[in-house]
Protein backbone atom coordinates (compact mmCIF):
# COMPACT_ATOMS: atom_id res chain seq x y z
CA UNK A 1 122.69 73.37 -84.72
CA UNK A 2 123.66 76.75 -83.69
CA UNK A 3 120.69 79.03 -82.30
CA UNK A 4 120.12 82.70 -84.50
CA UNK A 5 121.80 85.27 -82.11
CA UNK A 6 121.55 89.28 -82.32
CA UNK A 7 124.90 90.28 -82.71
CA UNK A 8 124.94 91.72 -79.07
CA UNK A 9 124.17 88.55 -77.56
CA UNK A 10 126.61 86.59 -79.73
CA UNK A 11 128.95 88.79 -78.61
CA UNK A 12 127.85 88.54 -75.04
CA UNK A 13 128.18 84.21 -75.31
CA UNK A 14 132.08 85.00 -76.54
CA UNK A 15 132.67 87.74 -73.82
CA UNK A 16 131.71 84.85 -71.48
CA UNK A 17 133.80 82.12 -72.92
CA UNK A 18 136.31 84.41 -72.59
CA UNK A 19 136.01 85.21 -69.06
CA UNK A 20 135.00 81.86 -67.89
CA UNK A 21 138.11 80.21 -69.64
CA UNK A 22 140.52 82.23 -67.76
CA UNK A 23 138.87 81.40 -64.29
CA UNK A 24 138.22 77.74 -65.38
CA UNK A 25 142.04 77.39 -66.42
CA UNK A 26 143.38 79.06 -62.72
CA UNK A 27 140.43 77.01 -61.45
CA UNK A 28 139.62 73.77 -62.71
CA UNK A 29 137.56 72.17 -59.82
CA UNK A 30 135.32 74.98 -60.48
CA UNK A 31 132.51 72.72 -62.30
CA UNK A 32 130.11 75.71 -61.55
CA UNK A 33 132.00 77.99 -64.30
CA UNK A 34 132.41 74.88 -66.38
CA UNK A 35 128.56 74.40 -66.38
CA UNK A 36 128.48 77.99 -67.76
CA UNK A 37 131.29 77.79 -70.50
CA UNK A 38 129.69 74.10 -71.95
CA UNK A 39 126.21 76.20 -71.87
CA UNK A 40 127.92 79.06 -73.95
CA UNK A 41 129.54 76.56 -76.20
CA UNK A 42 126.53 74.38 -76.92
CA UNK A 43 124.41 78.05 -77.90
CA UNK A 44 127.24 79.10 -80.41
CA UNK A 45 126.70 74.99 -81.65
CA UNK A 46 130.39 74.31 -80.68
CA UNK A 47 130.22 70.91 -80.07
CA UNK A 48 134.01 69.89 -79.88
CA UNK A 49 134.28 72.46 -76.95
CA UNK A 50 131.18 71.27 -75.55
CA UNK A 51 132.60 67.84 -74.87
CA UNK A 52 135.76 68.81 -74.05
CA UNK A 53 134.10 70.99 -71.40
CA UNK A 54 132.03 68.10 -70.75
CA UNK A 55 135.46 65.75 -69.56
CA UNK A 56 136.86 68.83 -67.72
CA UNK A 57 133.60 68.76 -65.68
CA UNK A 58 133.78 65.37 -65.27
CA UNK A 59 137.07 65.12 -64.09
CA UNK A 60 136.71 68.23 -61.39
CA UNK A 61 133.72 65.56 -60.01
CA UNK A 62 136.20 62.85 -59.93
CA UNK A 63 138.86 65.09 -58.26
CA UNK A 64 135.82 66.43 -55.62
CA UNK A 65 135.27 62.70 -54.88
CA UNK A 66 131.57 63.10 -56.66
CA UNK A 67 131.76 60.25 -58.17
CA UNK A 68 128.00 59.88 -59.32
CA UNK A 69 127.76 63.12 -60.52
CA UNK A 70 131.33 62.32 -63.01
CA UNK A 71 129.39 59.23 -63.91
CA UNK A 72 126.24 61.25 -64.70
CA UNK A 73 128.36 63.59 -67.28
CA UNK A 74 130.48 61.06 -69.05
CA UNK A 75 126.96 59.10 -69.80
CA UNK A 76 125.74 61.97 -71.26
CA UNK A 77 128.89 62.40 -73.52
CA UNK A 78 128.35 58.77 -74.55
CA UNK A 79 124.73 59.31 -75.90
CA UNK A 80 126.06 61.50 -78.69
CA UNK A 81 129.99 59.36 -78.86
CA UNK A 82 129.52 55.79 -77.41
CA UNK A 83 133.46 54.37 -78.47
CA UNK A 84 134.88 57.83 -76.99
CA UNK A 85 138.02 55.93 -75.37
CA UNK A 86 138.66 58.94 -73.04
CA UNK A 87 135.24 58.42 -71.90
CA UNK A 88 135.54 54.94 -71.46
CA UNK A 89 139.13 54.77 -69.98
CA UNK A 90 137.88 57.02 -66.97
CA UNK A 91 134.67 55.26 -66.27
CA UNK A 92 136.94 52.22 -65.67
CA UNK A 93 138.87 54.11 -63.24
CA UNK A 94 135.82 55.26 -61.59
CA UNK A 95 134.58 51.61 -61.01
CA UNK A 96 138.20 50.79 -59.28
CA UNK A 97 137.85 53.62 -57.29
CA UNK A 98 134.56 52.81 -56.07
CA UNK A 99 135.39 49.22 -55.61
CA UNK A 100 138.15 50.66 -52.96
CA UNK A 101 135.81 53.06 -51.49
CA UNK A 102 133.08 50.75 -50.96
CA UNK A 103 135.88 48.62 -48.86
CA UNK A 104 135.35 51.54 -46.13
CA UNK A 105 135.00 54.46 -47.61
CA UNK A 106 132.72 56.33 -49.34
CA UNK A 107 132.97 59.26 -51.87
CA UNK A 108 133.08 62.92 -50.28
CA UNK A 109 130.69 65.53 -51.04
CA UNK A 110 131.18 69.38 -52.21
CA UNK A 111 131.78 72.21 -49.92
CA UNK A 112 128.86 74.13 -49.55
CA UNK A 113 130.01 77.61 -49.76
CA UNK A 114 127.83 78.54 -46.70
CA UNK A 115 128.76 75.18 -44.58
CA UNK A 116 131.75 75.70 -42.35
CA UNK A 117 134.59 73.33 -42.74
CA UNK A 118 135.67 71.73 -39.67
CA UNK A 119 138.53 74.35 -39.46
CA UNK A 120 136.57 77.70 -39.55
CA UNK A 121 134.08 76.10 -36.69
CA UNK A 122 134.31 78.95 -33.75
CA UNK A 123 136.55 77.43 -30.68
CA UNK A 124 135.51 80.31 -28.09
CA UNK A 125 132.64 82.47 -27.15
CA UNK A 126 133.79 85.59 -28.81
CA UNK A 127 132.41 83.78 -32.36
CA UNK A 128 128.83 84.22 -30.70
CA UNK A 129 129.39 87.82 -29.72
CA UNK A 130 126.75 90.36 -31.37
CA UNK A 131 125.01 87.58 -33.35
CA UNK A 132 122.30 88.70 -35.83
CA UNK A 133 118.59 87.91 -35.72
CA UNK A 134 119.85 86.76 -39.20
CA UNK A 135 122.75 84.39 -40.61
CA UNK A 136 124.43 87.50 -42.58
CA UNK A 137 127.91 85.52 -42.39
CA UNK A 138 129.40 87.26 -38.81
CA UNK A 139 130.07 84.35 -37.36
CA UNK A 140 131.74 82.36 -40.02
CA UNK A 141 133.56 85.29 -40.98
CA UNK A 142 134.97 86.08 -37.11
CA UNK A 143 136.28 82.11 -37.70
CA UNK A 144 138.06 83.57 -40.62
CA UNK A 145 139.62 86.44 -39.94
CA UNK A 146 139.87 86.58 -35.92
CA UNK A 147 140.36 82.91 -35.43
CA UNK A 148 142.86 82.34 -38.01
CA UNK A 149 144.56 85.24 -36.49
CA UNK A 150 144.34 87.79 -39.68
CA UNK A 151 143.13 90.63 -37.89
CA UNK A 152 142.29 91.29 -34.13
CA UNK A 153 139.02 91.12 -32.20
CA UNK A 154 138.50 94.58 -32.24
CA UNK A 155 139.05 95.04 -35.46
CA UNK A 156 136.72 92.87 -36.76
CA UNK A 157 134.29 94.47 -34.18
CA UNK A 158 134.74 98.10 -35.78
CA UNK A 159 134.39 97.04 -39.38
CA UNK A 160 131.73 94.35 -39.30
CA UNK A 161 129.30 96.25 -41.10
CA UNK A 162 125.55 95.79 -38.63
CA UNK A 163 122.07 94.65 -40.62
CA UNK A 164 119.23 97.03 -40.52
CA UNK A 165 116.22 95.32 -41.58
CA UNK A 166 114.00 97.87 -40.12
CA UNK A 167 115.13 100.69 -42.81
CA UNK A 168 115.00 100.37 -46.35
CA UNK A 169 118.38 101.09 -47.53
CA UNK A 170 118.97 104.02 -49.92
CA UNK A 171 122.87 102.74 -50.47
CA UNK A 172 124.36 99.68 -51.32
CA UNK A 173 125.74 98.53 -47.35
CA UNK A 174 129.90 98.83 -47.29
CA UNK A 175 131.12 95.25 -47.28
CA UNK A 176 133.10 94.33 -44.34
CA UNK A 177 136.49 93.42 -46.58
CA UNK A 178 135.95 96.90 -47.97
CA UNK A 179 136.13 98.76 -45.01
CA UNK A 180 138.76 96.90 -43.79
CA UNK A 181 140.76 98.44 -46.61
CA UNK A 182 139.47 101.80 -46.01
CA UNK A 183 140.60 101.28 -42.64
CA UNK A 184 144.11 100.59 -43.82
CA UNK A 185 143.69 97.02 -41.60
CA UNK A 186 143.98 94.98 -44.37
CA UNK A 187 143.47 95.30 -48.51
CA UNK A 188 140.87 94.18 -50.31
CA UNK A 189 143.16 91.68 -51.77
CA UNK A 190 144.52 89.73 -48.95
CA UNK A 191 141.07 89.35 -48.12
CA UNK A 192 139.91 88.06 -51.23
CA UNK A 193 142.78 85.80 -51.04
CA UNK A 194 142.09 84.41 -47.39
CA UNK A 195 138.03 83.84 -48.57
CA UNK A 196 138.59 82.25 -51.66
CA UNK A 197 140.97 79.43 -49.54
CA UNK A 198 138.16 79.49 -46.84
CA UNK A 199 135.16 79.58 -48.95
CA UNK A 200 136.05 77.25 -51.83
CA UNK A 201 134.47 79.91 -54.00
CA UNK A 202 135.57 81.07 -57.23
CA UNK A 203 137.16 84.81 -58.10
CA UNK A 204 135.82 86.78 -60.73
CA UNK A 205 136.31 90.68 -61.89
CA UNK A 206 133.31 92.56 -63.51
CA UNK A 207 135.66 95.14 -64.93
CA UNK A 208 135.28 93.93 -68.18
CA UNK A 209 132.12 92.10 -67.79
CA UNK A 210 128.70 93.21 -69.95
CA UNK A 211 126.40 92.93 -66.80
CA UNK A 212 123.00 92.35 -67.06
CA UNK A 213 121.42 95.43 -65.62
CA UNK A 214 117.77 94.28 -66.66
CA UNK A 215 118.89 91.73 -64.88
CA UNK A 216 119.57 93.31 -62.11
CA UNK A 217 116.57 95.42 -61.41
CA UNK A 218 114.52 92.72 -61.69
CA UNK A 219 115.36 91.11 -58.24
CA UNK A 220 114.45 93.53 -55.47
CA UNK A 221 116.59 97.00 -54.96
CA UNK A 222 116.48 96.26 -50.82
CA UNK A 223 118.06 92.84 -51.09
CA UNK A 224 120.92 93.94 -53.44
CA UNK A 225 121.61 97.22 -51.56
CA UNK A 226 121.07 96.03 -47.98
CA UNK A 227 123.47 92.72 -48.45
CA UNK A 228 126.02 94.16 -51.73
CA UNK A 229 124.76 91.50 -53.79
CA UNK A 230 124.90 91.73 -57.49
CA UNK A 231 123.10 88.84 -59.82
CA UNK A 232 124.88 90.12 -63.07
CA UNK A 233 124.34 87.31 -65.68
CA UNK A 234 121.73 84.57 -66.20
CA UNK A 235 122.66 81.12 -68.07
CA UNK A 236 119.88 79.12 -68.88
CA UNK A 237 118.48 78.56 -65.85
CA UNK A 238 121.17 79.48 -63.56
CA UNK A 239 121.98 83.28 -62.19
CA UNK A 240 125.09 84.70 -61.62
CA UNK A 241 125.78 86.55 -58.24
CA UNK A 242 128.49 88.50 -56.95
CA UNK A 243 129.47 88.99 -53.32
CA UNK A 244 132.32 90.05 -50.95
CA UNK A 245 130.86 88.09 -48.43
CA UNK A 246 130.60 84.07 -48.92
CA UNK A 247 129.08 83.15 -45.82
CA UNK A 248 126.04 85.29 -46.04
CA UNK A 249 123.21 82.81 -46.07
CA UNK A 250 120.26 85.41 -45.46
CA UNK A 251 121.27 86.97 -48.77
CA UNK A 252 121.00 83.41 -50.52
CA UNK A 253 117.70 82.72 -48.80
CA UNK A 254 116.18 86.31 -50.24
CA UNK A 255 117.53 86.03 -53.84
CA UNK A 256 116.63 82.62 -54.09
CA UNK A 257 113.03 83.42 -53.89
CA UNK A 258 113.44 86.19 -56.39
CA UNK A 259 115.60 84.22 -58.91
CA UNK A 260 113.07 81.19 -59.75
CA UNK A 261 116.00 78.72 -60.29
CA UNK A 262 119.59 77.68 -59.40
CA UNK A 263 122.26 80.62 -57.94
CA UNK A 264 125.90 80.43 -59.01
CA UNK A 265 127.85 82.55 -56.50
CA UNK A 266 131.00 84.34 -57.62
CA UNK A 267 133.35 86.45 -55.39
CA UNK A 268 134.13 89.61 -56.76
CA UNK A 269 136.20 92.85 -55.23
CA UNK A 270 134.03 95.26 -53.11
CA UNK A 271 134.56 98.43 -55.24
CA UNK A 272 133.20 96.80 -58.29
CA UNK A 273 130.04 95.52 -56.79
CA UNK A 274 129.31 98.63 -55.26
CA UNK A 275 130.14 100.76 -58.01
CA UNK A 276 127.25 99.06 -60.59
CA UNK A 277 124.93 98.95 -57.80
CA UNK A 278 124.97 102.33 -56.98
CA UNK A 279 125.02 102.61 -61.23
CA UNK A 280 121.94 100.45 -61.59
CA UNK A 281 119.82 101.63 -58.59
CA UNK A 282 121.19 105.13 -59.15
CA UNK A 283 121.81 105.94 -55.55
């Protein structure tokens, strides 16, 4: 049975079916947005879409090599449907696949969106040039754009964008792929383009989005405005974050204490993150 919603947060739970059915649709290995859409589904007490959603997350496991994890959803579809033949049929072709796997191989396991694949791994000494007292990213991001030869050394130089932990910020800090753009070395949208590739990580606008921004002042001003983070939406126990930068794990490491549960990173364009923070935190 449906929960009683206010209008405005009824309203909110089809705002994000809306949004997270485009991304999921351009997207569909994005299980992290499909977590979100089968939690808005099953709070309107849409339980056709909730299963649906249900096989769609299933099958981004299966395409991810999680095998387990697929496993672990389709069981829980056959608790409330146990002759669901879908359900059934792909279980079967789970148990083949893991018959040939277990001949020599074995199922592979999700990017971590801070882990470095094997290709962005820094080949020569300039990757350890000027690194932080903390991981903000630099590194992994120098793999990125200097190593995959989308901008020059000294480029990246001038616009990374150097941590100052000993002053508490009074403006959200310029991502680097923003001032790249105000630079005129490279738009905001290449960028986003070479990141999402790189970082396995999902693209989302806020243009449209009704952000949290209760939300949002409750984790603490310095973090937001020191890394351009932006948690903009909690579901259930999960909390939405935007970022320009993927790679930042010292951001990750201060939200998470903040957030008391799971983070669900999203990248989003510069100018929109910095435009509600400075909003929000009136700066």
């Amino acid at each position: 049975m449906a929960a009683t919603f206010t209008p405005n947060e009824e309203a909110q739970l089809h705002q994000t079916i809306e949004m997270f059915e485009v991304i999921t649709q351009s997207q569909p290995q994005d299980y992290q947005s499909l977590e979100i859409l089968k939690e808005a589904y099953f709070k309107l007490g849409r339980e056709t879409e909730v299963i649906k959603t249900s096989k769609r997350i299933a099958e981004a496991y299966v395409h991810m090599g999680q095998l387990s994890s697929a496993i672990l959803e389709y069981e829980s579809i056959l608790q409330s449907f146990p002759g669901d033949p879908d359900v059934q049929k792909a279980l079967q072709e789970i148990e083949s696949k893991a018959n040939k796997l277990a001949d020599g191989g074995r199922g592979g396991e999700p990017a971590e969106i801070y882990k470095a694949p094997e290709a962005l791994k820094p080949g020569d000494g300039s990757a350890q040039k000027k690194t932080p007292s903390v991981d903000d990213g630099r590194q992994l991001m120098r793999s990125v754009f200097v190593s995959g030869k989308v901008i020059s050394d000294h480029d990246f130089d001038m616009c990374w964008p150097e941590p100052n932990l000993s002053e508490t910020p009074r403006q959200p800090r310029d991502p680097f792929i923003h001032l790249l753009s105000e630079q005129g070395i490279l738009p905001v949208e290449t960028s986003l383009k070479v990141l999402c590739a790189k970082a396995r990580m999902a693209f989302l606008s806020l243009e449209k989005y009704d952000v949290d921004v209760e939300l949002i002042r409750s984790f603490p001003r310095d973090v937001c405005l020191r890394w351009c983070v932006l948690p903009f939406d909690r579901m259930s126990k999960s909390t939405l974050v935007a970022t320009a930068n993927p790679f930042n794990k010292q951001a990750a490491v201060e939200l998470e204490k903040a957030a008391g549960g799971r983070l669900l990173w999203y990248l989003v364009p510069p100018f929109e993150i910095l435009k509600i923070l400075r909003k929000t935190f009136r700066t």
